[in-house]
N, C-alpha and C. Protein backbone atom coordinates (compact mmCIF):
# COMPACT_ATOMS: atom_id res chain seq x y z
N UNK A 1 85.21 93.91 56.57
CA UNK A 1 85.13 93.58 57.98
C UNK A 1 86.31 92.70 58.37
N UNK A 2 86.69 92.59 60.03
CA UNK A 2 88.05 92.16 60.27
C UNK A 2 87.19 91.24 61.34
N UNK A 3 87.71 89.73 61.24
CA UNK A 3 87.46 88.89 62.59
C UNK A 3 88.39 88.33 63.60
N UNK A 4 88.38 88.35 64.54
CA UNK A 4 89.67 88.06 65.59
C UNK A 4 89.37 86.23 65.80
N UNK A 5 90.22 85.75 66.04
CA UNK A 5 90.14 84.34 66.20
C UNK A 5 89.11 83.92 66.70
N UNK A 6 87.93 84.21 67.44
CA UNK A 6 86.65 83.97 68.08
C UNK A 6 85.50 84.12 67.20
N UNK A 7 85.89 84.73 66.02
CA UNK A 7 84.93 84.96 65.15
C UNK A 7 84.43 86.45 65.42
N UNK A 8 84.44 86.98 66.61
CA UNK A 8 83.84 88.27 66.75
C UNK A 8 84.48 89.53 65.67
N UNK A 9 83.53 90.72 65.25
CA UNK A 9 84.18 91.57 64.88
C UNK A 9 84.48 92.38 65.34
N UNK A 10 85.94 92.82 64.50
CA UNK A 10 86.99 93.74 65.24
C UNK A 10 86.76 95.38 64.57
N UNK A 11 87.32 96.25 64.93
CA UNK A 11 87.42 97.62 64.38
C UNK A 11 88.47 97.56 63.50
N UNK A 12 88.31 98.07 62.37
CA UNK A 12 89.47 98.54 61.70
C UNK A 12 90.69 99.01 62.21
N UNK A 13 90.16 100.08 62.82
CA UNK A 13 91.37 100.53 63.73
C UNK A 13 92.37 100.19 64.90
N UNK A 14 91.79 98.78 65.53
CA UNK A 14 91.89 98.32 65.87
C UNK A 14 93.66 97.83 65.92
N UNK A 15 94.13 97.71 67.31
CA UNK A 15 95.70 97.28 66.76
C UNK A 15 95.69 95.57 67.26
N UNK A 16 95.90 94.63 66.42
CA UNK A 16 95.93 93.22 66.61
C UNK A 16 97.04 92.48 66.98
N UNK A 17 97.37 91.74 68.49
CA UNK A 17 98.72 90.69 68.84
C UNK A 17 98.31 90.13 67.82
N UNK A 18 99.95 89.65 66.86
CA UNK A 18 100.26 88.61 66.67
C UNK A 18 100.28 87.36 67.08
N UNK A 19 100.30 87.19 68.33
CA UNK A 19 100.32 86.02 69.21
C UNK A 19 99.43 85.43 69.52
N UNK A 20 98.63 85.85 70.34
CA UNK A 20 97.32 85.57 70.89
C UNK A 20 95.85 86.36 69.84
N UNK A 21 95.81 87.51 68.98
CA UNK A 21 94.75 87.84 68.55
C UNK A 21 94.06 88.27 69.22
N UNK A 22 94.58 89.10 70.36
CA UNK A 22 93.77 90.06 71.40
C UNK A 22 94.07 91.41 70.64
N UNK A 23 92.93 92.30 70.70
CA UNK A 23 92.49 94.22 69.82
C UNK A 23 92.97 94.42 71.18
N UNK A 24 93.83 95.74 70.32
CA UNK A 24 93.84 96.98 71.15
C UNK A 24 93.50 98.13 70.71
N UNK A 25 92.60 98.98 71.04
CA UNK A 25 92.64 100.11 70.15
C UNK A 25 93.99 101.18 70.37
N UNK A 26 94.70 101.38 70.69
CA UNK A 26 95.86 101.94 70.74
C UNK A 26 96.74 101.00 70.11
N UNK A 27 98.25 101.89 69.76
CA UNK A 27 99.26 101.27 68.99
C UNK A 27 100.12 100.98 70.59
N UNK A 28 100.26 101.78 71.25
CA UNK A 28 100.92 101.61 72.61
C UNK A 28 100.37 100.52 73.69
N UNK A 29 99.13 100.36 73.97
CA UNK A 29 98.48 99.42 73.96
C UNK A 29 99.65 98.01 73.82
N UNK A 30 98.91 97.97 72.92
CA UNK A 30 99.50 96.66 71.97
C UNK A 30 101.02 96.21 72.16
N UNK A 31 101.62 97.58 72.24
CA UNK A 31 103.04 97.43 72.44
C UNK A 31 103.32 97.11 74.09
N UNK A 32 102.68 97.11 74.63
CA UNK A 32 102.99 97.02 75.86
C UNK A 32 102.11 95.62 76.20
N UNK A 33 101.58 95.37 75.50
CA UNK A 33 101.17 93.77 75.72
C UNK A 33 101.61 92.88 75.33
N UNK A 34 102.54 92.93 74.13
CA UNK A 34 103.43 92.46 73.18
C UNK A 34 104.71 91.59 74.55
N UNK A 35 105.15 92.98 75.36
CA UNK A 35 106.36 92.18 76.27
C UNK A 35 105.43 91.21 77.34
N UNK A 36 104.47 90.83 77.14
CA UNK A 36 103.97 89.64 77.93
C UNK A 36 104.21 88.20 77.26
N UNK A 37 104.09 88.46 76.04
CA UNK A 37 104.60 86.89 75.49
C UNK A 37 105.97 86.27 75.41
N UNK A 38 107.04 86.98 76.44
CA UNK A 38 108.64 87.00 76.45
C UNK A 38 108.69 86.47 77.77
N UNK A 39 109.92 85.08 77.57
CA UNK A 39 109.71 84.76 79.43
C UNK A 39 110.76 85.47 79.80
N UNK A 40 111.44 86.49 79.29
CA UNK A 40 112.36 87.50 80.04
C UNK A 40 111.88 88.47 80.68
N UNK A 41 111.79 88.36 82.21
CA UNK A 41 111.14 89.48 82.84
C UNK A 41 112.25 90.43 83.33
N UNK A 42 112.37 91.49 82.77
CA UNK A 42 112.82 92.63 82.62
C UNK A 42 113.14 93.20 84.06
N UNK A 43 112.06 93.38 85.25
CA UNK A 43 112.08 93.78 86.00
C UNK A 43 111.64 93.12 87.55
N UNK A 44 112.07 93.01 88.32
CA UNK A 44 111.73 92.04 89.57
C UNK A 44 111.75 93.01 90.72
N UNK A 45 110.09 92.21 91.46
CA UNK A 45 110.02 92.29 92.71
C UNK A 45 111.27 92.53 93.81
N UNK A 46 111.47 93.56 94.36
CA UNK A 46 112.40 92.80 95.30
C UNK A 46 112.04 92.63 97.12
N UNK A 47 110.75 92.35 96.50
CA UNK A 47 109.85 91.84 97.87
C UNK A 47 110.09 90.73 97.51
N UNK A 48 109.19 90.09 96.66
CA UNK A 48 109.05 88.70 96.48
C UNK A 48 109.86 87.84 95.52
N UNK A 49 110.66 88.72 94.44
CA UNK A 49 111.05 88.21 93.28
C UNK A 49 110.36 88.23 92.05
N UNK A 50 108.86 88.31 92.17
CA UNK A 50 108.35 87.95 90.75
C UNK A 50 108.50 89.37 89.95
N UNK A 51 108.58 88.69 88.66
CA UNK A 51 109.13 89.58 87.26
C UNK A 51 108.31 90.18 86.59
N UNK A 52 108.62 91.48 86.16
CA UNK A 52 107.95 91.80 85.03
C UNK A 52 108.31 92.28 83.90
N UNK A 53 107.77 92.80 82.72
CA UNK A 53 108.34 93.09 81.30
C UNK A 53 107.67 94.88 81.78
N UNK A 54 107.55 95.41 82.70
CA UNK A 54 107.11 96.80 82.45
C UNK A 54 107.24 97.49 83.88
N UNK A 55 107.93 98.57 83.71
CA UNK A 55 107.67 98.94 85.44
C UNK A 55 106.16 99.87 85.65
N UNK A 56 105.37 99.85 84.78
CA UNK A 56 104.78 100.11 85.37
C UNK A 56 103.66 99.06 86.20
N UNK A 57 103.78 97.95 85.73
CA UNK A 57 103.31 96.48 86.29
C UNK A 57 104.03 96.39 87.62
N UNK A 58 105.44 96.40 87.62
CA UNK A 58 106.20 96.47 88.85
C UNK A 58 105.72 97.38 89.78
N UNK A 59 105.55 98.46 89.27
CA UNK A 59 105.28 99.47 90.64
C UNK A 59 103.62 99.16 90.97
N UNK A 60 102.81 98.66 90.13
CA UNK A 60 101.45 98.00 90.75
C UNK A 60 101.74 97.33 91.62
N UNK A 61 102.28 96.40 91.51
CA UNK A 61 102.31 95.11 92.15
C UNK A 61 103.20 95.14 93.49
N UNK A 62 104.26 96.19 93.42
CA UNK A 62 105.36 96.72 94.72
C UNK A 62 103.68 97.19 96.05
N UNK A 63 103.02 97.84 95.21
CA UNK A 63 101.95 98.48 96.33
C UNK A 63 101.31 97.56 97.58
N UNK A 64 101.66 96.31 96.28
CA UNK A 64 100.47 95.30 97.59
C UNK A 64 101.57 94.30 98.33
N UNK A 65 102.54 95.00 98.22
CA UNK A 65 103.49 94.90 99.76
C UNK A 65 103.67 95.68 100.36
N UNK A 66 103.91 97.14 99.83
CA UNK A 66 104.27 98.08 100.58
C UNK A 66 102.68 99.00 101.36
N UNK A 67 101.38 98.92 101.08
CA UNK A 67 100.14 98.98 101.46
C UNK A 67 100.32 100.67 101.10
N UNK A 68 100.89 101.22 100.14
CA UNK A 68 101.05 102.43 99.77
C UNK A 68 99.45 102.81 98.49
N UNK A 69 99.07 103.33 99.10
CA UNK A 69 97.43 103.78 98.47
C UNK A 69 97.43 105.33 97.95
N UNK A 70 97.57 105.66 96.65
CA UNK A 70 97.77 107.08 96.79
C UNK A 70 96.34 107.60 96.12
N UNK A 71 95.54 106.99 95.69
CA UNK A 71 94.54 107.57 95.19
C UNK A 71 93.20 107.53 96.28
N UNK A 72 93.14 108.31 96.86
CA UNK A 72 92.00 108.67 98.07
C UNK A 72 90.80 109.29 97.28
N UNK A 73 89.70 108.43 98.03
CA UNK A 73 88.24 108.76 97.74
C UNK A 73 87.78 110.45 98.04
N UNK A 74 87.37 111.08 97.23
CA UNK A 74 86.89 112.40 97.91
C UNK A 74 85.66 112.57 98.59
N UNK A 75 84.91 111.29 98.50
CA UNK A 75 83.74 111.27 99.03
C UNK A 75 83.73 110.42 100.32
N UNK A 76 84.71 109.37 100.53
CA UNK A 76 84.85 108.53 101.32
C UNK A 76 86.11 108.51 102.21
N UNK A 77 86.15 107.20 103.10
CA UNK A 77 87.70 107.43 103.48
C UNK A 77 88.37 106.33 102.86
N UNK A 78 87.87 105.69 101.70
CA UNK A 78 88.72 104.39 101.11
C UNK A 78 89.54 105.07 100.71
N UNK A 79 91.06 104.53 100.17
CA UNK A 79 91.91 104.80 98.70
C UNK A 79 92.62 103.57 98.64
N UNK A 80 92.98 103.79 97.02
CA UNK A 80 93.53 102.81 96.44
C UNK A 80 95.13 102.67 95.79
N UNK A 81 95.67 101.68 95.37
CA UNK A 81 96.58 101.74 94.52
C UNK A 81 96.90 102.12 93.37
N UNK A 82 95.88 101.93 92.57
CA UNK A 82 95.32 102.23 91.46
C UNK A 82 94.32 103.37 91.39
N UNK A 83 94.67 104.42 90.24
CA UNK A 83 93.87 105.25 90.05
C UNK A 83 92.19 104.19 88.82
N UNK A 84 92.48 103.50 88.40
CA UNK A 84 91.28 102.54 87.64
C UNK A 84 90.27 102.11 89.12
N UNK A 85 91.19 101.78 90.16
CA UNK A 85 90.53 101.21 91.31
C UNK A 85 89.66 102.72 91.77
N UNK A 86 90.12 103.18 91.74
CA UNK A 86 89.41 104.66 92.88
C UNK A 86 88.29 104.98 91.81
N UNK A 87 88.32 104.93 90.18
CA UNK A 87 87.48 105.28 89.70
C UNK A 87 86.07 104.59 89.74
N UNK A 88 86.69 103.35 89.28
CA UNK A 88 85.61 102.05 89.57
C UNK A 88 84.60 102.08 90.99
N UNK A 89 85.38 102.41 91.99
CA UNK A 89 84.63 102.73 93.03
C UNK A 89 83.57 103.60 93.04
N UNK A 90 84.18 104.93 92.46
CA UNK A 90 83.51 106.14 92.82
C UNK A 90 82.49 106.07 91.67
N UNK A 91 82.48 105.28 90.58
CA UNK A 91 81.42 105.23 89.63
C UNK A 91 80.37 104.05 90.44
N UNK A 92 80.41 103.20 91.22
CA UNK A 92 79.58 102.31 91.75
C UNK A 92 79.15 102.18 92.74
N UNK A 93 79.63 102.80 94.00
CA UNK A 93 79.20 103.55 95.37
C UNK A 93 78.86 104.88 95.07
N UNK A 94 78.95 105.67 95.01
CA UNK A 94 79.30 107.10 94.60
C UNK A 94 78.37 107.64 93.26
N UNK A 95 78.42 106.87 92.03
CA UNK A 95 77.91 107.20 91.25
C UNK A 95 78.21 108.17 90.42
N UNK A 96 79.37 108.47 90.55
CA UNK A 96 80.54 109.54 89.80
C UNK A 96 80.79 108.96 88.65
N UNK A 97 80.34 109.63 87.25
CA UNK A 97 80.73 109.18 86.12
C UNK A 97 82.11 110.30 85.60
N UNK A 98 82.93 109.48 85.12
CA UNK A 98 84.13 110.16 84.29
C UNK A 98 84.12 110.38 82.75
N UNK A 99 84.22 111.21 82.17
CA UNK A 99 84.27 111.24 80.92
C UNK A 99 85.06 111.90 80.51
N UNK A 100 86.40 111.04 80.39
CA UNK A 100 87.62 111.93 79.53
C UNK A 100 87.66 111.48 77.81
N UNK A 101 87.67 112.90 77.73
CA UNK A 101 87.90 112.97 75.88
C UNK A 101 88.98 112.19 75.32
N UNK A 102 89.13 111.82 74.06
CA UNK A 102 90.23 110.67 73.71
C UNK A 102 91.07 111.81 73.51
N UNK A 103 92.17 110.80 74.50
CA UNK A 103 93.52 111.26 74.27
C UNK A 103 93.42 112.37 75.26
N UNK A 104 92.47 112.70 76.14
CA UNK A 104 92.90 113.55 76.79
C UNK A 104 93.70 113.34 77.86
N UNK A 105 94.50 113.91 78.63
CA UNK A 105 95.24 113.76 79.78
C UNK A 105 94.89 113.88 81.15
N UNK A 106 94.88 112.60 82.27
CA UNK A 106 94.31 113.15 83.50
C UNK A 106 95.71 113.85 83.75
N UNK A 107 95.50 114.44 85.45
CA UNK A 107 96.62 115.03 85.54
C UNK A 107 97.25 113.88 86.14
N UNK A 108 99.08 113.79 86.49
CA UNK A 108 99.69 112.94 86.73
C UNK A 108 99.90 112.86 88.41
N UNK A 109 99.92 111.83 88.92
CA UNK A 109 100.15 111.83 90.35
C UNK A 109 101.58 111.08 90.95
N UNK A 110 102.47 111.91 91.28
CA UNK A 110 103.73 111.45 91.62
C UNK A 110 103.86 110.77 93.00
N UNK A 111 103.96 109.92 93.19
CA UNK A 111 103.97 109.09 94.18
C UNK A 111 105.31 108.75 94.80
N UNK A 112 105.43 108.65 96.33
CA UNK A 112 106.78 108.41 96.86
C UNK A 112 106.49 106.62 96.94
N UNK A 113 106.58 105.80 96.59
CA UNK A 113 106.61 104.40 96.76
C UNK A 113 107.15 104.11 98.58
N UNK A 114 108.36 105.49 98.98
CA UNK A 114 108.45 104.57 99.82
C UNK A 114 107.52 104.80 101.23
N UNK A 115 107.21 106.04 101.19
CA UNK A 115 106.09 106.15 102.56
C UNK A 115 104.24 107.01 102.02
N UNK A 116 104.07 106.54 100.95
CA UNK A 116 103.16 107.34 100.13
C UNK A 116 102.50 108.26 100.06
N UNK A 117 103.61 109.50 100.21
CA UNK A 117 103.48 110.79 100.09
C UNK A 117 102.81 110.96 98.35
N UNK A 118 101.95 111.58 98.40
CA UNK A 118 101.54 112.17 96.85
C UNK A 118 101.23 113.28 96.58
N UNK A 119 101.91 113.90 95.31
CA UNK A 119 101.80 115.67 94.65
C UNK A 119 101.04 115.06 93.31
N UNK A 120 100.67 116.30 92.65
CA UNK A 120 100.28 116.63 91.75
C UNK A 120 101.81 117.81 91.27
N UNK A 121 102.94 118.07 91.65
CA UNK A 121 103.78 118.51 91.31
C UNK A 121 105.08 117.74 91.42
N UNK A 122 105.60 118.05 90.05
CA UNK A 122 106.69 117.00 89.91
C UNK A 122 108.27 117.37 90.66
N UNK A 123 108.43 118.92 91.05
CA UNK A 123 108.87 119.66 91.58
C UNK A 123 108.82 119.39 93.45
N UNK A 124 107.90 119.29 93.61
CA UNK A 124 107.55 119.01 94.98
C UNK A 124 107.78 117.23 95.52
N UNK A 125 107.32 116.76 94.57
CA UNK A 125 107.94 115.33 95.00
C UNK A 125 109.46 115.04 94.68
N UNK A 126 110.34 115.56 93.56
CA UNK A 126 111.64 115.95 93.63
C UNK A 126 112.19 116.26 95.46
N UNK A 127 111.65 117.49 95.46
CA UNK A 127 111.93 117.82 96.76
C UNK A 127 111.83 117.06 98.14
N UNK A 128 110.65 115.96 97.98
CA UNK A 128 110.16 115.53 99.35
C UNK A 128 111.17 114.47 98.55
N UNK A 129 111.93 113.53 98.05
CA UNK A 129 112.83 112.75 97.69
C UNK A 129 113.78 112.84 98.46
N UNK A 130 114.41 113.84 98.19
CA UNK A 130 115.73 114.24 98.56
C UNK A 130 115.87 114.79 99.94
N UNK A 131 114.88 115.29 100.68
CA UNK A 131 114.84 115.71 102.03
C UNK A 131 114.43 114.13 102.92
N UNK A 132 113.40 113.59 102.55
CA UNK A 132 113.14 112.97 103.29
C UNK A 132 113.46 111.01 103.29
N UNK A 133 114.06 111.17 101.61
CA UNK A 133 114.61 109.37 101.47
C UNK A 133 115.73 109.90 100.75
N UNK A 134 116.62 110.40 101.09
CA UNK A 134 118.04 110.73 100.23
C UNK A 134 118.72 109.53 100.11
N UNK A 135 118.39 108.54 100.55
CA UNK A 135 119.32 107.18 99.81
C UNK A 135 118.30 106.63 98.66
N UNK A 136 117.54 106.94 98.67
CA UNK A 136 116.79 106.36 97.53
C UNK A 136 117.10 107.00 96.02
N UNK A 137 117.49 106.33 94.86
CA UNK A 137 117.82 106.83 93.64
C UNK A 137 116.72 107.45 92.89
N UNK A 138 116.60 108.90 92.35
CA UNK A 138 115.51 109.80 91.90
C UNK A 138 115.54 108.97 90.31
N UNK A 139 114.51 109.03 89.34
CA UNK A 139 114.43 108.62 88.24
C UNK A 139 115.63 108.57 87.13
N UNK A 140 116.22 110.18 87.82
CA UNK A 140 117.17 110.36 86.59
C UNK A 140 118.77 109.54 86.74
N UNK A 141 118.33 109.52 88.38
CA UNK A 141 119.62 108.64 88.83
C UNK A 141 119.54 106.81 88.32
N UNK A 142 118.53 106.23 88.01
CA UNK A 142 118.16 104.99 87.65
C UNK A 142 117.55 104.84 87.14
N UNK A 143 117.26 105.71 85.70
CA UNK A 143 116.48 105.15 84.79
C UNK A 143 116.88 104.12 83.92
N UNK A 144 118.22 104.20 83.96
CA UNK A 144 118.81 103.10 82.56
C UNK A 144 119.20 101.71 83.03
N UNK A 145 118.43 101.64 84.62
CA UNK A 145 119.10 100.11 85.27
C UNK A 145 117.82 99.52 84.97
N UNK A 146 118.50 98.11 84.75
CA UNK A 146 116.74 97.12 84.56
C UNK A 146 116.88 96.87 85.88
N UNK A 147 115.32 96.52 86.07
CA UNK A 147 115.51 96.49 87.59
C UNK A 147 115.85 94.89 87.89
N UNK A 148 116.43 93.37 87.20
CA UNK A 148 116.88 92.87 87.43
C UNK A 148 118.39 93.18 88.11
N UNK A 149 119.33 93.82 87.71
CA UNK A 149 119.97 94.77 87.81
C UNK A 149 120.06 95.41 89.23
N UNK A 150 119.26 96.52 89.38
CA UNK A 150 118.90 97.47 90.32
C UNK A 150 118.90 96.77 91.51
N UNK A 151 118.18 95.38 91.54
CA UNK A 151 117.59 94.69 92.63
C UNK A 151 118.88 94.07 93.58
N UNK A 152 119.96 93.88 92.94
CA UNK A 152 121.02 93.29 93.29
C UNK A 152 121.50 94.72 93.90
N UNK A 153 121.96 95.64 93.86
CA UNK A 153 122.39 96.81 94.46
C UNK A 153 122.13 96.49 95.89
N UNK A 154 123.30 97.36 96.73
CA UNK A 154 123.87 97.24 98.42
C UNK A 154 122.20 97.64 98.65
N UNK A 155 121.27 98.48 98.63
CA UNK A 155 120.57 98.70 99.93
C UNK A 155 119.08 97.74 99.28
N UNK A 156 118.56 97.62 100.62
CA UNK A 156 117.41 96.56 100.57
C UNK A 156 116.63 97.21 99.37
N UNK A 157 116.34 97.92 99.20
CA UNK A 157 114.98 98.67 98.11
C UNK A 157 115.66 99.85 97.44
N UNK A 158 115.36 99.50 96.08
CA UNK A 158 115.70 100.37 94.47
C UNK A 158 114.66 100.62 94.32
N UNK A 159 114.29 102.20 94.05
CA UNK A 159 112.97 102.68 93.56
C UNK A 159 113.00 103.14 92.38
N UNK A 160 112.39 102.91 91.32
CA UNK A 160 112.30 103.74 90.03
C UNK A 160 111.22 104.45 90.03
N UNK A 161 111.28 105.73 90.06
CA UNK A 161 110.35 106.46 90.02
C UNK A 161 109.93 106.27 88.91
N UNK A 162 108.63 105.99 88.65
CA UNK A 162 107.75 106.32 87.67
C UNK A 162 106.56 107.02 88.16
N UNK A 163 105.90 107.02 86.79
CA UNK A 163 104.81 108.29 86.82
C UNK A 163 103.77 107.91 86.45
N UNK A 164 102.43 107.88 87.37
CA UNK A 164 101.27 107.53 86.81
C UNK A 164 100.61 107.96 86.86
């Protein structure tokens, strides 16, 4: 048996910070919790300034300035920022239970950050990019800038497309 600093028991499989002694059951997980104990934040707000070690933390947190909601209720007229948020909902109003198999894949939802247009095709949001925010840089055009970096660039807002 394995105990985490609280005394509680852990899973074998379990992947353990070094730092703090918080389980993850994933190895990715872990790795992505790992850049929280670094005061180098990798990537910045350029609403507010504040930093992060992950864009996908960044592009959470861009939402609740920009009021961009791409995950819509099918039962309701709420939506959210978060696809965890829309689920949580729809399992507790709604009563919609989810049950994805491990490791299975939802499908991915491509999001325009800047007026929150959303596909389920990665092809189609390509397209609505370039027709409708052609100054905005597509993923492949800024993937290798940190967005400390990026943020300094001539126009008010650097988008990194990511994918969630």
């Amino acid at each position: 048996m394995i105990f985490n600093c609280t005394g509680e028991q852990t899973k074998y499989n379990e992947f353990l910070c070094r730092v703090c002694l918080k389980s993850f059951p994933l190895q990715r997980l872990l790795n992505r919790h790992v850049k929280c104990h670094t005061d180098i934040k990798r990537y910045l707000c350029t609403f507010c300034g504040k930093g992060f070690n992950d864009t996908f933390d960044l592009k959470r947190h861009t939402r609740t300035h920009t009021g961009v909601r791409p995950y819509k209720c099918e039962h309701c007229d709420k939506a959210f920022t978060q696809r965890c948020s829309l689920e949580s909902h729809a399992r507790k109003v709604h009563n919609v239970q989810f049950n994805y198999k491990h490791k299975e894949r939802r499908d991915k939802l491509y999001v325009c950050e800047e007026c929150g247009h959303s596909t389920r095709q990665s092809e189609e949001h390509f397209v609505h990019m370039k027709d409708q925010h052609p100054h905005v840089p597509t993923s492949d055009e800024c993937s290798n800038i940190p967005r400390h970096e990026a943020a300094n660039a001539d126009s008010p807002k650097v988008n990194l497309m990511t994918i969630f």
